[in-house]
Protein backbone atom coordinates (compact mmCIF):
# COMPACT_ATOMS: atom_id res chain seq x y z
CA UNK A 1 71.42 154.79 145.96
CA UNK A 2 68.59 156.02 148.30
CA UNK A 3 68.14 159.74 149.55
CA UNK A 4 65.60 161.03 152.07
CA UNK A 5 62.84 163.08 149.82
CA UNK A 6 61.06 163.72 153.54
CA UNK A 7 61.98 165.19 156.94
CA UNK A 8 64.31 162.97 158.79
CA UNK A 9 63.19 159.30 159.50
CA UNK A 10 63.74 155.45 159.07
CA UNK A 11 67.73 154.45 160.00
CA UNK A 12 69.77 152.42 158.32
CA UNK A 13 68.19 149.05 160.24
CA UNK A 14 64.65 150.44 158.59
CA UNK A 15 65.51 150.94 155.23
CA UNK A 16 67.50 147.64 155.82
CA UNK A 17 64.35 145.66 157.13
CA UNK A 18 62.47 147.24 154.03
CA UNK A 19 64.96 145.73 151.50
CA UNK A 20 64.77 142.76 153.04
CA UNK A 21 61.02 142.20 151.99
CA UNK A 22 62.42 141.68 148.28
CA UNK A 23 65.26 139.55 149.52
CA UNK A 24 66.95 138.41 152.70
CA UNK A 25 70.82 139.14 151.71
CA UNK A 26 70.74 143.13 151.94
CA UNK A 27 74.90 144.87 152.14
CA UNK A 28 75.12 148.48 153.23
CA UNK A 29 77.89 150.75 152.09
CA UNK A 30 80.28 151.49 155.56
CA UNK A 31 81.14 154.30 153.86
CA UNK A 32 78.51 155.71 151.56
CA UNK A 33 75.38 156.09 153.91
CA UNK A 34 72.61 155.22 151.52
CA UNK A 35 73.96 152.64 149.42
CA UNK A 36 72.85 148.96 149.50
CA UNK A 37 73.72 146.00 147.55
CA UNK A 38 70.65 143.45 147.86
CA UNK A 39 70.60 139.86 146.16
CA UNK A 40 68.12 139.38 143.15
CA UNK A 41 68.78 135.42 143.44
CA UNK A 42 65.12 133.76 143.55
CA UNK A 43 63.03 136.60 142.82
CA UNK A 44 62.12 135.37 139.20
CA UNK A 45 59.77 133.29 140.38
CA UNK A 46 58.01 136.01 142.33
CA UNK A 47 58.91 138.81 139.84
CA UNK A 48 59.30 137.62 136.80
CA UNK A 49 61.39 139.93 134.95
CA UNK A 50 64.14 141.75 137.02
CA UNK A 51 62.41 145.17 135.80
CA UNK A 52 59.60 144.20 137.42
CA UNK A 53 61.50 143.12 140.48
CA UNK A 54 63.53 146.46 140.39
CA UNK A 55 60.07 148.42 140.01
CA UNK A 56 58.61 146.78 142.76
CA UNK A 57 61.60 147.97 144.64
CA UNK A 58 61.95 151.22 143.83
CA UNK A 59 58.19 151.63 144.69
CA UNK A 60 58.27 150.77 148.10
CA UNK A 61 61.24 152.83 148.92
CA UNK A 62 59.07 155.90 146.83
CA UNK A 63 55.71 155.27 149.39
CA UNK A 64 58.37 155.01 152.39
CA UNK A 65 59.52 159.14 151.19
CA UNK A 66 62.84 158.33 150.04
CA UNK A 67 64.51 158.80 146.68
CA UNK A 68 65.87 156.19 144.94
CA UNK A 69 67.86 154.53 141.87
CA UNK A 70 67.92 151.10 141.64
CA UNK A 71 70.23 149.68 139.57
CA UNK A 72 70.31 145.67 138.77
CA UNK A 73 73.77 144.08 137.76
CA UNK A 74 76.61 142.12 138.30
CA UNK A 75 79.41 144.02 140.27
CA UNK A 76 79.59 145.59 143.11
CA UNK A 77 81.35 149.57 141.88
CA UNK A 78 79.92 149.26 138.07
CA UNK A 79 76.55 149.60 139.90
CA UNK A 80 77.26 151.58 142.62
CA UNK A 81 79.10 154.34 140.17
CA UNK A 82 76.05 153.54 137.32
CA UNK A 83 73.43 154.47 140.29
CA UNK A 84 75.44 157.84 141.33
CA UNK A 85 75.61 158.85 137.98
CA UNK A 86 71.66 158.06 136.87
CA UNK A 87 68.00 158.74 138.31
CA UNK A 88 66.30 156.06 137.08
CA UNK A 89 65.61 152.24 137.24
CA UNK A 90 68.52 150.06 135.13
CA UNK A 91 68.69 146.63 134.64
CA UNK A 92 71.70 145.50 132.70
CA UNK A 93 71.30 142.30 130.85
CA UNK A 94 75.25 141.29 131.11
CA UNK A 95 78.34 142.20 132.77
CA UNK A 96 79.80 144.08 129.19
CA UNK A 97 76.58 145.98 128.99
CA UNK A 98 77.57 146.82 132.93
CA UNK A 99 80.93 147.70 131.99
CA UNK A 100 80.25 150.00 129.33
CA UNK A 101 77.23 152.01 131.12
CA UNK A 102 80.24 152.51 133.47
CA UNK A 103 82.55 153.81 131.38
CA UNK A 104 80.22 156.47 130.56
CA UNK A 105 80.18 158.15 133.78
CA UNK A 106 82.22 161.18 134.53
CA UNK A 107 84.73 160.49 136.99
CA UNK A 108 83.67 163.23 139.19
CA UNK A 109 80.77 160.57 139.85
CA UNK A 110 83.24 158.10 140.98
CA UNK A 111 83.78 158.33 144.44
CA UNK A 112 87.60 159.97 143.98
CA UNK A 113 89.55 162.27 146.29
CA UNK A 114 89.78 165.80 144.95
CA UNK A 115 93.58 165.32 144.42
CA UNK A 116 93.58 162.23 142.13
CA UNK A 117 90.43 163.80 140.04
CA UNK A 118 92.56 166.41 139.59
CA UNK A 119 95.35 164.97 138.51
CA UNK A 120 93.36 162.62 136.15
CA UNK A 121 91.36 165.49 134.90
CA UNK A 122 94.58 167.55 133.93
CA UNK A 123 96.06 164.30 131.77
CA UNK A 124 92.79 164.76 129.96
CA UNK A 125 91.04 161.78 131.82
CA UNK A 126 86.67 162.79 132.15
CA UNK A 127 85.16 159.52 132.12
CA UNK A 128 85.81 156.19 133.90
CA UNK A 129 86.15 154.46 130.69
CA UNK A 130 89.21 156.94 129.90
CA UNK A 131 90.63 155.78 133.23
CA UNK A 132 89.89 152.34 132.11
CA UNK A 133 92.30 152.67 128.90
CA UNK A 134 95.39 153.53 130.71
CA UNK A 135 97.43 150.12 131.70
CA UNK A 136 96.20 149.19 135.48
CA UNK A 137 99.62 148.88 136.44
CA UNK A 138 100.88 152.14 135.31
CA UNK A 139 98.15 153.77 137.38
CA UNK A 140 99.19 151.74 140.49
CA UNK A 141 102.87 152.95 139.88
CA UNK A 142 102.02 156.42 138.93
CA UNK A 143 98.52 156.72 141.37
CA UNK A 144 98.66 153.78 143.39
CA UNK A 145 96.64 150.71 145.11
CA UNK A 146 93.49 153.09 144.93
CA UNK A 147 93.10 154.00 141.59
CA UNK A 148 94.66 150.19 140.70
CA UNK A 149 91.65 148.79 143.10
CA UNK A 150 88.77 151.00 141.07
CA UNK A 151 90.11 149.99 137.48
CA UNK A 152 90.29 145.99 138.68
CA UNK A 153 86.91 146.22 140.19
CA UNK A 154 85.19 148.30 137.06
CA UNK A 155 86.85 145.92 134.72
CA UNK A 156 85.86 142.76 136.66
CA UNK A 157 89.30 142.01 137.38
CA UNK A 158 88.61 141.71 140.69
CA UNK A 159 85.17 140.71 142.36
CA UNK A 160 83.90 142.30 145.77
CA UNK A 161 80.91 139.81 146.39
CA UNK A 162 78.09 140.42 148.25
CA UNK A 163 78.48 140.91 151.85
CA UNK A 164 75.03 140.84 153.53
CA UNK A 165 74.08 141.25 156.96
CA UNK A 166 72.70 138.26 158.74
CA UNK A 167 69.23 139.22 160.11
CA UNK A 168 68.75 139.56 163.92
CA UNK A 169 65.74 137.69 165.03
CA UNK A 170 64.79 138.19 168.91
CA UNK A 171 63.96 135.03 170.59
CA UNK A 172 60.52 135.10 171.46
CA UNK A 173 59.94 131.17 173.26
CA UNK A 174 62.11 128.55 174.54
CA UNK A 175 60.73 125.30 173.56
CA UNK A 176 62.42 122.17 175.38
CA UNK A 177 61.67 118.50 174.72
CA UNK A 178 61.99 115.85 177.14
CA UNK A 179 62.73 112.55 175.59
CA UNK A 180 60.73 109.73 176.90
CA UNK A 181 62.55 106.92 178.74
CA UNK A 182 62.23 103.67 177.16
């Protein structure tokens, strides 16, 4: 989750060719400007640790003037609502310890529409772990497919994998080879 800490700046493409120094399979949110999803695979070897890797990340976006939280996991919502929810760097060791940071956050934090966090508050419902209680097909027949779509995906019932970007690389020479007649 990255925020602008300085007068307006870098675009998207920047703070997507930035990301891409720490790996080259970088996903931005359509519809949450500021969110990215960017691959850890490979790293150890450069990083170590994936605190480190995280760290190194979260500095370079720091010295660029933004504000960020980096969050390092296994699913794409229990990270993206973890991030909304924190201000700091998190690495989670395992998808459970994902799924119960998760739980913890208010659902105000969550990305609803006003209506359905009001009709979840007024049942009671605060956190997404409360949500998470109810049967997921009573809340697609009482809320439906979007509340049904946010308890599969926090629950790991149903995977949204990473969907980066392919890189755009201008062509710079044209290099033909002639092969010699025998």
């Amino acid at each position: 989750d990255i925020k602008r800490t300085q007068p307006r700046g870098p675009t998207k493409a920047q703070i997507t060719e930035l990301l891409r120094k720490f790996s080259a399979h970088v996903e931005s949110a359509a519809a949450e400007p500021g969110l990215f999803w960017v691959s850890a695979k490979g790293m150890r070897r450069l990083y170590g640790r994936p605190q480190a890797w995280c760290e190194a990340l979260h500095q370079a976006l720091t010295a660029q003037g933004w504000q960020s939280t980096v969050v390092a996991g296994f699913g794409h919502f229990p990270t993206q609502v973890v991030a909304r929810a924190a201000r700091r760097t998190i690495v989670f060791a395992d998808p459970a310890q994902e799924r119960e940071a998760a739980a913890r956050v208010p659902l105000s934090r969550c990305g609803l529409g006003v209506d359905e966090l009001e009709a979840l508050t007024q049942l009671g419902l605060k956190r997404l772990g409360d949500l998470l209680r109810l049967p997921a097909e009573g809340l697609h027949q009482r809320f439906g497919q979007r509340l049904y779509r946010l308890h599969r995906l926090t629950t790991g019932a149903l995977q949204d994998p990473l969907q980066p970007q392919a890189e755009r690389l201008a062509v710079r020479d044209w290099i033909f080879h002639e092969f010699p007649e025998s």
